[in-house]
N, C-alpha and C. Protein backbone atom coordinates (compact mmCIF):
# COMPACT_ATOMS: atom_id res chain seq x y z
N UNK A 1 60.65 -196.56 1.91
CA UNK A 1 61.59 -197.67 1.79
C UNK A 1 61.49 -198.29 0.40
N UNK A 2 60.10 -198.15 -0.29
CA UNK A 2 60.18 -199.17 -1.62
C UNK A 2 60.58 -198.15 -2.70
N UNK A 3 61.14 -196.77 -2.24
CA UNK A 3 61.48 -196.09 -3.08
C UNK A 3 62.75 -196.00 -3.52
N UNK A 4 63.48 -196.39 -1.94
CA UNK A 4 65.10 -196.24 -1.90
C UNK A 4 65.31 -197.26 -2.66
N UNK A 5 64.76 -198.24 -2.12
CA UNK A 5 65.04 -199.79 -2.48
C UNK A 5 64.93 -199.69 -4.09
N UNK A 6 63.51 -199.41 -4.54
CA UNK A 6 63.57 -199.46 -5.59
C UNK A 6 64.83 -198.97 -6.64
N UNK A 7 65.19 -197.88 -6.28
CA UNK A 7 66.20 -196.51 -6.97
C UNK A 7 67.57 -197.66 -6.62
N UNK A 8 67.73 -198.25 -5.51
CA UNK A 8 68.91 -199.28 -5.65
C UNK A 8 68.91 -200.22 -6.62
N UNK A 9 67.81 -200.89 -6.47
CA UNK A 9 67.73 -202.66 -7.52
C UNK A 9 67.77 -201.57 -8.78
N UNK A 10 67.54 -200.52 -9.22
CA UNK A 10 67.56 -199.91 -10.71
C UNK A 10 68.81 -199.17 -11.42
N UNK A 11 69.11 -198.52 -10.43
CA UNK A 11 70.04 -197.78 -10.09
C UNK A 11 71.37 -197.96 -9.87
N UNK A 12 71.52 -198.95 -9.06
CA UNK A 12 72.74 -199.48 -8.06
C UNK A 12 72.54 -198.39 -6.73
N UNK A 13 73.59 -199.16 -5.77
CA UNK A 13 73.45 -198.69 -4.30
C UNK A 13 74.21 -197.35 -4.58
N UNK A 14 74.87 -197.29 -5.72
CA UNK A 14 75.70 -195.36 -5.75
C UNK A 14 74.79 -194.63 -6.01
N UNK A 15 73.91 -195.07 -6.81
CA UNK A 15 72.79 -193.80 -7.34
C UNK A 15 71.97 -192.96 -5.37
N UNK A 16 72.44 -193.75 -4.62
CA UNK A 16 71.44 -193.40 -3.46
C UNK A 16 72.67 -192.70 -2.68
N UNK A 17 73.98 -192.61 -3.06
CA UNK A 17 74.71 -191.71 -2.47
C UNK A 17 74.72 -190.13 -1.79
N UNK A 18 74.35 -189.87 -3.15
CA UNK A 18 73.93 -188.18 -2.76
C UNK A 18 72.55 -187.77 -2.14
N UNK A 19 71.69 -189.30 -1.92
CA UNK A 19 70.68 -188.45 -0.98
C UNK A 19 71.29 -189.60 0.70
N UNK A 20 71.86 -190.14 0.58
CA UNK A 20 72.56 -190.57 1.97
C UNK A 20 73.18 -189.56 2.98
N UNK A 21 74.40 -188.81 1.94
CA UNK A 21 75.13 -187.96 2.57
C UNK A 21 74.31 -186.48 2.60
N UNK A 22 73.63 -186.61 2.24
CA UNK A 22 72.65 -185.41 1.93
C UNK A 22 71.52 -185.47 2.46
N UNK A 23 70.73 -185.54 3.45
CA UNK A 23 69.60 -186.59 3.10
C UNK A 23 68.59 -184.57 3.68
N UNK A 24 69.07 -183.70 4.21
CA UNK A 24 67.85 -182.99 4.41
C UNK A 24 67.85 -181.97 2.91
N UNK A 25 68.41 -182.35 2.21
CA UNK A 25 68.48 -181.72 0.38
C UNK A 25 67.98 -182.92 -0.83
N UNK A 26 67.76 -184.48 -0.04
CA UNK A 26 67.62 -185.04 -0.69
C UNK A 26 65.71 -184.46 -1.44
N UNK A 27 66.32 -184.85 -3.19
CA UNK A 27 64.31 -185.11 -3.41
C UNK A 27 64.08 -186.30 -3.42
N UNK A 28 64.56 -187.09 -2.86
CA UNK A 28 64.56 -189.08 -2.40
C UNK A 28 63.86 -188.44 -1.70
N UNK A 29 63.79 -188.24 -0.58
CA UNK A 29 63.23 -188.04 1.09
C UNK A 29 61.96 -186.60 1.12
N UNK A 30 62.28 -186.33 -0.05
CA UNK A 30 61.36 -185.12 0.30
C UNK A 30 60.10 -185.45 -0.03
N UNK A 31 60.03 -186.41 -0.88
CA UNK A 31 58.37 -187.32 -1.18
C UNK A 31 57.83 -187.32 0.09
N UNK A 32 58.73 -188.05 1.36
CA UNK A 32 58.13 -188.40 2.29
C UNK A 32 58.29 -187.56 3.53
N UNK A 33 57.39 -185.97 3.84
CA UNK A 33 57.75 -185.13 4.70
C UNK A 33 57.87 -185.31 6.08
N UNK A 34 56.68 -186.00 6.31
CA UNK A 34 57.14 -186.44 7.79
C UNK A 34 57.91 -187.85 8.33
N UNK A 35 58.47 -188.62 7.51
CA UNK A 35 60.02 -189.52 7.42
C UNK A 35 60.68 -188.45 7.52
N UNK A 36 61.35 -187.80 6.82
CA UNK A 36 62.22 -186.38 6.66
C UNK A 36 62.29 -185.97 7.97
N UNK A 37 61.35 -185.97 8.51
CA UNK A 37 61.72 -184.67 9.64
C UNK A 37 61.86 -185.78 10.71
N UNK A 38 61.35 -186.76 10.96
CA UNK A 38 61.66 -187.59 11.84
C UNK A 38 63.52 -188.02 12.08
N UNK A 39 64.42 -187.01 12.67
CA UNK A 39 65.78 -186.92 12.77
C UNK A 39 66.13 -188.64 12.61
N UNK A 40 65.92 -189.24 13.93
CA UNK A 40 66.25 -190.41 14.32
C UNK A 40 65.90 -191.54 13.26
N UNK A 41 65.18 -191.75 12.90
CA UNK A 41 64.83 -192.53 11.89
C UNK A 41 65.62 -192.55 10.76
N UNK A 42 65.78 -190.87 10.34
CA UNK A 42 66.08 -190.82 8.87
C UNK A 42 67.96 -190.94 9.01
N UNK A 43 68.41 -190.56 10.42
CA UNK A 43 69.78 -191.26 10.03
C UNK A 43 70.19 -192.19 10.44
N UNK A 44 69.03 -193.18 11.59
CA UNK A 44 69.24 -194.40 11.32
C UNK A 44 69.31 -195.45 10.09
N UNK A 45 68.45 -194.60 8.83
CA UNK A 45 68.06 -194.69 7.60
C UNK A 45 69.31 -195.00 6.96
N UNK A 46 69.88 -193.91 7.02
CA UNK A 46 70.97 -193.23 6.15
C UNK A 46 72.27 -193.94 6.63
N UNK A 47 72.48 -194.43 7.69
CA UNK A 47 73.48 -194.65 8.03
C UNK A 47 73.61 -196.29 7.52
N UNK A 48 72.92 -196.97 7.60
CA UNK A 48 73.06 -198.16 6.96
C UNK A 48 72.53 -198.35 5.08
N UNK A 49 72.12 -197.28 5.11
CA UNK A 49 72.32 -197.71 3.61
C UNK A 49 73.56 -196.72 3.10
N UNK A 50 74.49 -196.13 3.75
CA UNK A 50 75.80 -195.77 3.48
C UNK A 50 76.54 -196.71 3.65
N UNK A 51 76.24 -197.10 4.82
CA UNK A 51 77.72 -198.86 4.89
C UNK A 51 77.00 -199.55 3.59
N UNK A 52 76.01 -199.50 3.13
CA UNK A 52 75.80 -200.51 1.63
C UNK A 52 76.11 -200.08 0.62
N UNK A 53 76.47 -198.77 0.76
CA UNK A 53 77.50 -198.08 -0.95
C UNK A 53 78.73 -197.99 -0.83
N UNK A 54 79.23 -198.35 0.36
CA UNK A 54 80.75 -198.74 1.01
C UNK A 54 80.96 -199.87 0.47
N UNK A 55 79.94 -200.86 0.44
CA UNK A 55 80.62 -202.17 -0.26
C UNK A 55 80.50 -202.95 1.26
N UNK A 56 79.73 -202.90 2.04
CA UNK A 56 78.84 -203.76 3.06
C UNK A 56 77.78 -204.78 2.94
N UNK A 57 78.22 -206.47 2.60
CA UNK A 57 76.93 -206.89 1.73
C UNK A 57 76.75 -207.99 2.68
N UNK A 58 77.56 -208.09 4.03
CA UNK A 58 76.79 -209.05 4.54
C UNK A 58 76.08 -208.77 5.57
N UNK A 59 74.78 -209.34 5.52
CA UNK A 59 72.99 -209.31 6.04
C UNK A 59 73.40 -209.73 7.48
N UNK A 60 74.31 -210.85 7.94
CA UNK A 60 74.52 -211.01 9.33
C UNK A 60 75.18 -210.06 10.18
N UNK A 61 76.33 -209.68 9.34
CA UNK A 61 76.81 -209.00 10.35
C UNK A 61 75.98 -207.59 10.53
N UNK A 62 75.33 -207.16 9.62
CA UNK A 62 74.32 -205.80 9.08
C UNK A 62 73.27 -205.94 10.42
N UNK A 63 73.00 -207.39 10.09
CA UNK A 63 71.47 -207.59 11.54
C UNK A 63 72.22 -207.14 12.94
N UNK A 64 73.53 -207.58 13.10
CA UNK A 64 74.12 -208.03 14.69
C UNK A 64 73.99 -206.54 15.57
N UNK A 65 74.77 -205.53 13.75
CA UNK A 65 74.77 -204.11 14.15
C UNK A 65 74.09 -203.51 14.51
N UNK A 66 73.16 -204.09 13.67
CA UNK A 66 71.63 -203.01 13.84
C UNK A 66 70.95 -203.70 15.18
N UNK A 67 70.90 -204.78 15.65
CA UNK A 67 70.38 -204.74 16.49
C UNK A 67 71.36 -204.46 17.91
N UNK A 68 72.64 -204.01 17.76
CA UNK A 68 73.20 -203.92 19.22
C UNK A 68 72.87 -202.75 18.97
N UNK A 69 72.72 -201.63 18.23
CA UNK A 69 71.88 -199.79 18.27
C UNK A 69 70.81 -200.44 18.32
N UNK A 70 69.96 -200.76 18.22
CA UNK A 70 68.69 -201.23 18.47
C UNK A 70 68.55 -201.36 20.53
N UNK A 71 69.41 -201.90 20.58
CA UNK A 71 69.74 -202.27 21.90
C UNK A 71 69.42 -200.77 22.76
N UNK A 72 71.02 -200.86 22.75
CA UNK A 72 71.25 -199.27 22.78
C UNK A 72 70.00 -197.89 22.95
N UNK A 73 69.76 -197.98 21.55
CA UNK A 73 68.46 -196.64 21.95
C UNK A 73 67.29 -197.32 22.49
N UNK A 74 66.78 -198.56 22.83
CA UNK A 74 65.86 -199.13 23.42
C UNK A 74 66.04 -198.30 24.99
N UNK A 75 67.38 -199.11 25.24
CA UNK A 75 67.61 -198.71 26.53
C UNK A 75 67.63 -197.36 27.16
N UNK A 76 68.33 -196.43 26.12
CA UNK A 76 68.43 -194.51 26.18
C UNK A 76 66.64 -194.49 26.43
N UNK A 77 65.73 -194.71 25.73
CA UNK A 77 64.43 -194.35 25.87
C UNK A 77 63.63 -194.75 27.20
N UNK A 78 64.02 -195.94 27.19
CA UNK A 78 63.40 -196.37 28.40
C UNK A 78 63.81 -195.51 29.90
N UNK A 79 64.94 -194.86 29.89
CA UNK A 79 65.06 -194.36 31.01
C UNK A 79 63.81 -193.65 31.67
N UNK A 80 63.13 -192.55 30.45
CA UNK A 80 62.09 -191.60 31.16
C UNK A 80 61.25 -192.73 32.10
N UNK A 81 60.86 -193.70 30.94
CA UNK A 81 59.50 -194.34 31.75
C UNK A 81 60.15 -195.06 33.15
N UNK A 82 61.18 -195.29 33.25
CA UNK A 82 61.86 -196.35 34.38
C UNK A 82 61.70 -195.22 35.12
N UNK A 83 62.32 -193.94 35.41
CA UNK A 83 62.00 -193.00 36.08
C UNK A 83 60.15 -192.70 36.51
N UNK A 84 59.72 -192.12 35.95
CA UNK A 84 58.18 -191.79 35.97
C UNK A 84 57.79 -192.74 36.42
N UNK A 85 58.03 -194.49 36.57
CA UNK A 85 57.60 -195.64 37.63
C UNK A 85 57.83 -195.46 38.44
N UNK A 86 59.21 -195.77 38.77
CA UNK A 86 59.76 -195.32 40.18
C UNK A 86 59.29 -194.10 40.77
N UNK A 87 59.20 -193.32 40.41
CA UNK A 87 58.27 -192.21 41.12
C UNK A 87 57.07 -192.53 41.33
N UNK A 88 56.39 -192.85 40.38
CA UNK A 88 54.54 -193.71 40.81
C UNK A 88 55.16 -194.03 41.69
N UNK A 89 55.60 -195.39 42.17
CA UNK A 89 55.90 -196.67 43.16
C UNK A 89 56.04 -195.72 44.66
N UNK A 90 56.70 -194.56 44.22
CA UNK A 90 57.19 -194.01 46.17
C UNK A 90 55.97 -193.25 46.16
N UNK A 91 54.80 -192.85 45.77
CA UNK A 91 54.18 -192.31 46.07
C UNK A 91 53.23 -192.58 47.32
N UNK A 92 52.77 -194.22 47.27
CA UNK A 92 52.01 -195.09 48.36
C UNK A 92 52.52 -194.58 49.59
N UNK A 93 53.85 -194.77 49.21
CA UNK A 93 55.20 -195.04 50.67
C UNK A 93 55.13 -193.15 51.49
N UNK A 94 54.93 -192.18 50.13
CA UNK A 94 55.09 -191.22 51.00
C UNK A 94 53.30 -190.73 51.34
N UNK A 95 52.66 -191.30 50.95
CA UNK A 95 50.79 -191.65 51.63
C UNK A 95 50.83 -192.01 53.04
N UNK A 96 51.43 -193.27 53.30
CA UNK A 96 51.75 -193.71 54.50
C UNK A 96 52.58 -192.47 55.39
N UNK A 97 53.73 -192.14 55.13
CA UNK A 97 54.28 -191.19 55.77
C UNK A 97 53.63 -189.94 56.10
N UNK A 98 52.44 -189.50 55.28
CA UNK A 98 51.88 -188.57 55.64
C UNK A 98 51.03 -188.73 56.42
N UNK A 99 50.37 -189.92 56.47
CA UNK A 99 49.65 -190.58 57.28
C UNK A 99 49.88 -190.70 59.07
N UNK A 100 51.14 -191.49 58.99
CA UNK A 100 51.71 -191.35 60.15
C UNK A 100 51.99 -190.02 60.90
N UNK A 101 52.43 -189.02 60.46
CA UNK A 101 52.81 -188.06 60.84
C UNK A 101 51.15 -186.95 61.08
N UNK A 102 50.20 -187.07 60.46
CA UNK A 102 49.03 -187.08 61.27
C UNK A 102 48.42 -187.66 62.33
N UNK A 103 49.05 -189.21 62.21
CA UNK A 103 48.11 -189.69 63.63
C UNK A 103 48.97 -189.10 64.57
N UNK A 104 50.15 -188.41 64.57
CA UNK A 104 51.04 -188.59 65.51
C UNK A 104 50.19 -187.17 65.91
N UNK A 105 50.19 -186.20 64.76
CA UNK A 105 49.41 -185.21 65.70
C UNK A 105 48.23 -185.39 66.07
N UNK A 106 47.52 -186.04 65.56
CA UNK A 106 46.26 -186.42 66.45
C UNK A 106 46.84 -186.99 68.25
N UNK A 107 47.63 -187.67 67.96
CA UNK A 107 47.64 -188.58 69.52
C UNK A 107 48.27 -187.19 70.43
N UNK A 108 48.66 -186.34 69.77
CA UNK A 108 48.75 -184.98 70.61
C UNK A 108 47.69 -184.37 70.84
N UNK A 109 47.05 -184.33 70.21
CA UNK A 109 45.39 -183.95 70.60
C UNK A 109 44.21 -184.77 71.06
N UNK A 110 44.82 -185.74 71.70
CA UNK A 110 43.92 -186.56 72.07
C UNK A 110 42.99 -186.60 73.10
N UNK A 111 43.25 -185.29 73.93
CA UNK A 111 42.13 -184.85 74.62
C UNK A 111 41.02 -183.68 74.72
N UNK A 112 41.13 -183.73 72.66
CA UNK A 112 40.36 -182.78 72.04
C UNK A 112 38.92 -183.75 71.94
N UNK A 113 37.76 -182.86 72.04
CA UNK A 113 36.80 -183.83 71.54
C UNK A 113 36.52 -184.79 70.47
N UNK A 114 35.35 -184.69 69.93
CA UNK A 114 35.74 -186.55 69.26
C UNK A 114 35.53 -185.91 67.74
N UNK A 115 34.51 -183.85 67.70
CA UNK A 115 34.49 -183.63 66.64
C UNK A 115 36.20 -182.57 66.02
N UNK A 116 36.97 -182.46 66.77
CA UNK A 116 38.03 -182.18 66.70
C UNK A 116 39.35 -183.45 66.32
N UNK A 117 38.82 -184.45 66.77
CA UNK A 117 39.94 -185.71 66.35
C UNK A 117 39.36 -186.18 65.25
N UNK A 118 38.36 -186.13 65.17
CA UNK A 118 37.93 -186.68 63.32
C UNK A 118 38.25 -186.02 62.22
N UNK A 119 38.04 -184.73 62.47
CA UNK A 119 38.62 -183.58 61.51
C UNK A 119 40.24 -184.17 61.34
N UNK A 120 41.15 -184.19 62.77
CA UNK A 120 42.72 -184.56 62.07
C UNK A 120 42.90 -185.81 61.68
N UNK A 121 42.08 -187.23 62.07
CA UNK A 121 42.27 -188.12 61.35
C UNK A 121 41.97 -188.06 60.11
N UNK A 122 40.71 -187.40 59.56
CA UNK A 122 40.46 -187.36 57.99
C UNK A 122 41.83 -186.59 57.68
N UNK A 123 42.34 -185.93 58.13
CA UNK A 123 43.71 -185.15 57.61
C UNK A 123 44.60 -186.05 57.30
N UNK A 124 44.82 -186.90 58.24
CA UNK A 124 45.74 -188.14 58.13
C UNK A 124 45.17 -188.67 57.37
N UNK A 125 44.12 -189.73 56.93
CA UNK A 125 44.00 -189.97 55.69
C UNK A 125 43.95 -189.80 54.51
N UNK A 126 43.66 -188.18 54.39
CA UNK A 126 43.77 -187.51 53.00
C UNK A 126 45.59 -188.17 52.05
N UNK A 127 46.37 -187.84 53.14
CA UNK A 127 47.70 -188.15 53.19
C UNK A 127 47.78 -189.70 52.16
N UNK A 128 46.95 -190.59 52.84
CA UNK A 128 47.67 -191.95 51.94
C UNK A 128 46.42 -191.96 50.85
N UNK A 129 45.23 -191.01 50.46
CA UNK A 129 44.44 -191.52 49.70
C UNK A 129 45.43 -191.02 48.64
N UNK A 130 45.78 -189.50 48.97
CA UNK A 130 46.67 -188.88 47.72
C UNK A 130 47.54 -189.32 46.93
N UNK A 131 48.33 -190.11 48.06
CA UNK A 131 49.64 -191.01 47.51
C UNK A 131 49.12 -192.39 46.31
N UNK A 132 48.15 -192.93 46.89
CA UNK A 132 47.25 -193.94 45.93
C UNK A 132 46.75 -193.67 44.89
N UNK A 133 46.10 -192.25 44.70
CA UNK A 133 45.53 -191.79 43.89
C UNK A 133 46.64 -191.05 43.02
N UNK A 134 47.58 -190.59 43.31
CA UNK A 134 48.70 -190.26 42.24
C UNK A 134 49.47 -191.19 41.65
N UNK A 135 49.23 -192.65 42.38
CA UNK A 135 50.57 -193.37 42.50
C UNK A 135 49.92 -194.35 40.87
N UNK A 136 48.19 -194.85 41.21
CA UNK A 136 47.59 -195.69 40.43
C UNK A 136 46.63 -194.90 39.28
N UNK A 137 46.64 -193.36 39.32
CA UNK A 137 45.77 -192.49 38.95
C UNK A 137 46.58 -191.55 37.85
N UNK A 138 47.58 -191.41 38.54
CA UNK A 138 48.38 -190.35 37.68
C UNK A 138 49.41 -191.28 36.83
N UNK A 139 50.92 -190.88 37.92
CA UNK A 139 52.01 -191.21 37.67
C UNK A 139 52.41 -192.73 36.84
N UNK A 140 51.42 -194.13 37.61
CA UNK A 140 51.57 -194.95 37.14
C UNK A 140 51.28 -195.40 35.23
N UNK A 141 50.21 -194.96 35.27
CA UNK A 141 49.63 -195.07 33.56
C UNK A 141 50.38 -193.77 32.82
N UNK A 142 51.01 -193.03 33.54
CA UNK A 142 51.76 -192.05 32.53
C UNK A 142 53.31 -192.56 32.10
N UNK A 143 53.74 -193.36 33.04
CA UNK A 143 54.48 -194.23 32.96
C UNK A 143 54.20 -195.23 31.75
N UNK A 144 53.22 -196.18 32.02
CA UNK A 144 52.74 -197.11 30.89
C UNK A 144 52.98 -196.62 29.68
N UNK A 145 52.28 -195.25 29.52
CA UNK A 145 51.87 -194.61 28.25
C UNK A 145 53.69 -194.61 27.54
N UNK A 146 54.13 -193.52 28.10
CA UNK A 146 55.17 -193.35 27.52
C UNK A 146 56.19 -194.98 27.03
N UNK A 147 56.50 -196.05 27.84
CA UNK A 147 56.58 -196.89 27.55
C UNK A 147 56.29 -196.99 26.46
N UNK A 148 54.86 -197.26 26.13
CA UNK A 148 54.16 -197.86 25.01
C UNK A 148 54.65 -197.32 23.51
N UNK A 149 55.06 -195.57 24.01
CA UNK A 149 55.06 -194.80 22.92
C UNK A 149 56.18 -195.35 22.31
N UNK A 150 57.56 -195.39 23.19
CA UNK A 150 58.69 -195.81 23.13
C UNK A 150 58.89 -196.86 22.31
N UNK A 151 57.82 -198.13 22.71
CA UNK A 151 57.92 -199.59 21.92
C UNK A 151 57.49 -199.46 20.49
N UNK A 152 56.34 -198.56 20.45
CA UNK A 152 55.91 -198.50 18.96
C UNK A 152 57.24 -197.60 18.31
N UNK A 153 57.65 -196.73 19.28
CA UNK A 153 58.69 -196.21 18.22
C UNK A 153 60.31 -197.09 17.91
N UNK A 154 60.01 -198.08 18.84
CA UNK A 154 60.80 -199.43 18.57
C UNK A 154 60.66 -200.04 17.18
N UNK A 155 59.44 -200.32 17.12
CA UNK A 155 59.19 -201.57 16.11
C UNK A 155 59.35 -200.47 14.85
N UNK A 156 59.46 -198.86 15.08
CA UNK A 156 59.12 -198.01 13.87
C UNK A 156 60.83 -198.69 12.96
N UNK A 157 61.89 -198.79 13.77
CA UNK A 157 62.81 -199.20 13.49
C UNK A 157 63.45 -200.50 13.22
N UNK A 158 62.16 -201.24 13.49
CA UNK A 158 62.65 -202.80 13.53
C UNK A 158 62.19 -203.09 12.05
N UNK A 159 61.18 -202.31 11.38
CA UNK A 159 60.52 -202.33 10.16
C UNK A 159 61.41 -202.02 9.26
N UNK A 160 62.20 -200.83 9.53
CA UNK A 160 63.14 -200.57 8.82
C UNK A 160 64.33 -201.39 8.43
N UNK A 161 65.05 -202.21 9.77
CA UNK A 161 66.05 -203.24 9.76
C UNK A 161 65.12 -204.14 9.10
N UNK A 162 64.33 -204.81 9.06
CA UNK A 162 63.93 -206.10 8.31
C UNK A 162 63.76 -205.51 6.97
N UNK A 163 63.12 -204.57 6.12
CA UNK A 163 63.31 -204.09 4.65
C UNK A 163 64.66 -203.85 4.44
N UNK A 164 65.91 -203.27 4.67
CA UNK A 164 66.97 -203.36 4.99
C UNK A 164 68.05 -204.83 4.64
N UNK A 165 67.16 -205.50 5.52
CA UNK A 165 68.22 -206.84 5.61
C UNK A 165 67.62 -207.92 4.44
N UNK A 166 66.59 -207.46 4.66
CA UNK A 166 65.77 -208.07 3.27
C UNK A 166 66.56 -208.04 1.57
N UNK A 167 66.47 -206.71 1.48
CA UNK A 167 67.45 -205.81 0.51
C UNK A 167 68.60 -206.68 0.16
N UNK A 168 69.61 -206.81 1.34
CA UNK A 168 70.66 -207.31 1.40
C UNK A 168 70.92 -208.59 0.89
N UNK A 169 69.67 -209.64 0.92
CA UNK A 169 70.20 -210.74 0.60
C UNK A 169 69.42 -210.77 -0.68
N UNK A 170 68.89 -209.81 -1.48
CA UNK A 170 68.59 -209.61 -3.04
C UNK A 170 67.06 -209.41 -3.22
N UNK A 171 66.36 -209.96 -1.97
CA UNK A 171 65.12 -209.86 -2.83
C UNK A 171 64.44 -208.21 -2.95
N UNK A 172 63.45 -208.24 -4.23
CA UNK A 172 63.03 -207.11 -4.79
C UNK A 172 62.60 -206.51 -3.82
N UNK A 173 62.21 -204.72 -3.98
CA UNK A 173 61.71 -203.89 -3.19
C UNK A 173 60.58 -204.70 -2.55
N UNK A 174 59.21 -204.86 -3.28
CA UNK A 174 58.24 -205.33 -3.03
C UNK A 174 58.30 -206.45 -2.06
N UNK A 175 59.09 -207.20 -2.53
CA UNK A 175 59.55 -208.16 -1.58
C UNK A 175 59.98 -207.98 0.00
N UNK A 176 60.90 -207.14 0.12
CA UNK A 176 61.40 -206.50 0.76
C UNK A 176 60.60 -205.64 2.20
N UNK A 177 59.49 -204.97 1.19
CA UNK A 177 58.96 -204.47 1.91
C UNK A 177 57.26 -205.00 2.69
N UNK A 178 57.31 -206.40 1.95
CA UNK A 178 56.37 -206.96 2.45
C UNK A 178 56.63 -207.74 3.40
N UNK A 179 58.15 -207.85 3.67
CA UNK A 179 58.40 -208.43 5.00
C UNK A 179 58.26 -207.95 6.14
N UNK A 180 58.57 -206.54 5.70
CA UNK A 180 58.62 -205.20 6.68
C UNK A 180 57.11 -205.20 7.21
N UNK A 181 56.03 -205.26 6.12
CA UNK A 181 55.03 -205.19 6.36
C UNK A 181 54.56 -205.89 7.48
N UNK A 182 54.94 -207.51 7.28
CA UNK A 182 54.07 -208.35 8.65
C UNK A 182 54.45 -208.28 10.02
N UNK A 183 56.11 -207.34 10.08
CA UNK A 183 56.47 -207.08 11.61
C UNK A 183 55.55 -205.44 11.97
N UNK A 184 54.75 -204.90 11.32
CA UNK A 184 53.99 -204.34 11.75
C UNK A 184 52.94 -204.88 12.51
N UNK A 185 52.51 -203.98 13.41
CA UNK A 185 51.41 -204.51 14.48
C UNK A 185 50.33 -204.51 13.74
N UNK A 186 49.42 -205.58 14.37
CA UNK A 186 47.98 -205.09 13.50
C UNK A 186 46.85 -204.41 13.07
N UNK A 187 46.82 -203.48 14.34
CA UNK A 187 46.28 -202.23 14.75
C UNK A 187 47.00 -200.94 13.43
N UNK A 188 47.97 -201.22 13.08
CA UNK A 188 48.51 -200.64 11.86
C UNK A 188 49.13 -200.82 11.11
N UNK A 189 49.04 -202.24 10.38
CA UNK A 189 49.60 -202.62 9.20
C UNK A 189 48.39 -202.53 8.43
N UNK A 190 48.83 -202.20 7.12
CA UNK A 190 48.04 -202.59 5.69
C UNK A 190 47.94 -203.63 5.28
N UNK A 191 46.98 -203.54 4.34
CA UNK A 191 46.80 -204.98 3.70
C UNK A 191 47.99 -205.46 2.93
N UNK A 192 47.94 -206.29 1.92
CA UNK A 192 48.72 -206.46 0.87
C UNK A 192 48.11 -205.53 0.03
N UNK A 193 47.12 -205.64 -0.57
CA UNK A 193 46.52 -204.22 -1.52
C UNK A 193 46.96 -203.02 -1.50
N UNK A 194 46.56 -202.76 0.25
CA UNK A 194 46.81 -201.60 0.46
C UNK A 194 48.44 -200.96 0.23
N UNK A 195 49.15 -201.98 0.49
CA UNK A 195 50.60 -201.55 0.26
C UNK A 195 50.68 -201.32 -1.21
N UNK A 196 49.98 -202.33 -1.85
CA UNK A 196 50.35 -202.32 -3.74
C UNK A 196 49.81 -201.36 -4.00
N UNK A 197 48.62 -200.72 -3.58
CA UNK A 197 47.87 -199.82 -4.05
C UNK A 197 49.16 -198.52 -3.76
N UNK A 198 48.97 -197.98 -3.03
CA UNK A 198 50.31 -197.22 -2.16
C UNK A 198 51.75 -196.87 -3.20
N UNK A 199 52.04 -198.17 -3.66
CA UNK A 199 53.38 -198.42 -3.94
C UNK A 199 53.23 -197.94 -5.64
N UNK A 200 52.38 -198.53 -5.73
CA UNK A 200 51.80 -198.40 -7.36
C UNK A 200 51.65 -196.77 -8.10
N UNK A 201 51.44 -196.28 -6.76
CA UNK A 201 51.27 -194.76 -6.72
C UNK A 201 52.40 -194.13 -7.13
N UNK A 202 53.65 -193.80 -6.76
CA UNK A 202 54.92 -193.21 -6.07
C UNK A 202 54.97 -192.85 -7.61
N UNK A 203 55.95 -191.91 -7.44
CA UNK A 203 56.64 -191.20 -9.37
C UNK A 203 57.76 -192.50 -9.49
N UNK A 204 58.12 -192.56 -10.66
CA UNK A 204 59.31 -193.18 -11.07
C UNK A 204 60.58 -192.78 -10.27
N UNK A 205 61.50 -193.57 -10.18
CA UNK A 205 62.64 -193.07 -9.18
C UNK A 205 63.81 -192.45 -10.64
């Protein structure tokens, strides 16, 4: 981002044309290989800094957009995990059902001895431990997980809209991208150093 940005505030927003419409030939993007290959990102990328060489300069209506697609693919993602819950959740329900449908054969055998009815009640219980144990063991935290993955790959985009909208209302790359910086989580944001250090690095645009 402090590269595009940069190549804009130096450049103007046309100089970033031909790696917009271009972007898997761009050598803008090829610095950064795995941005590049990340599809979603890079033409969520691309697509708003094309409405900004169109001659798109206002930051409100830029935010409203970006966040009703923001919306949008929140919601497309979330489906898996809403699914993979709902499946945890019936698992208890079909524990119980298996359950039941053992005692029922037990109460058909109920004038089997007492080491013959213990054997089918443990049967019947196996039934709802399984359902519990898939429901709070498996299915449920695989659920979580993916969620989680989903949100971080949320905010991967919310970083982007705030350097972005930043841009828009003039201030410098650096600037720009140090805003980006503090909507990172803390578990993986950089320092301030660490970004200057980073930034300080890059070739000339």
């Amino acid at each position: 981002m402090y590269q595009t940005l940069r190549m804009a505030k130096t450049k103007g927003m046309l100089a970033l044309e031909q790696h917009v419409e271009n972007p898997e030939s761009s050598t803008l993007f090829e610095q950064f290989p795995s941005f590049k290959s990340n599809h979603h990102a890079l033409e969520f990328f691309c697509d708003y800094l094309r409405l900004m060489t169109l001659g798109t300069d206002n930051a409100l209506e830029i935010e409203t957009l970006m966040d009703q697609e923001l919306d949008v693919h929140h919601m497309e993602t979330h489906r898996v995990a809403h699914a993979v819950n709902s499946m945890s959740e019936s698992f208890p329900g079909l524990g119980i059902v298996a359950a039941v449908l053992g005692v029922i054969k037990t109460m058909g055998s109920i004038s089997e001895p007492p080491e013959v009815l213990g054997g089918l009640i443990a049967a019947a219980l196996v039934g709802t431990f399984l359902g519990i144990l898939l429901c709070y063991g498996f299915f449920g935290p695989m659920a979580a997980a993916i969620k989680n993955s989903y949100e971080d790959d949320h905010q991967y985009f919310v970083v982007m809209k705030v350097a972005l909208l930043a841009h828009l209302q003039g201030y410098a790359p650096a600037v720009s991208i140090e805003f980006a910086r503090k909507t990172l989580q803390s578990n993986v944001r950089p320092t301030f150093a660490e970004m200057e250090e980073q930034t300080d690095g890059l070739p000339p645009v």
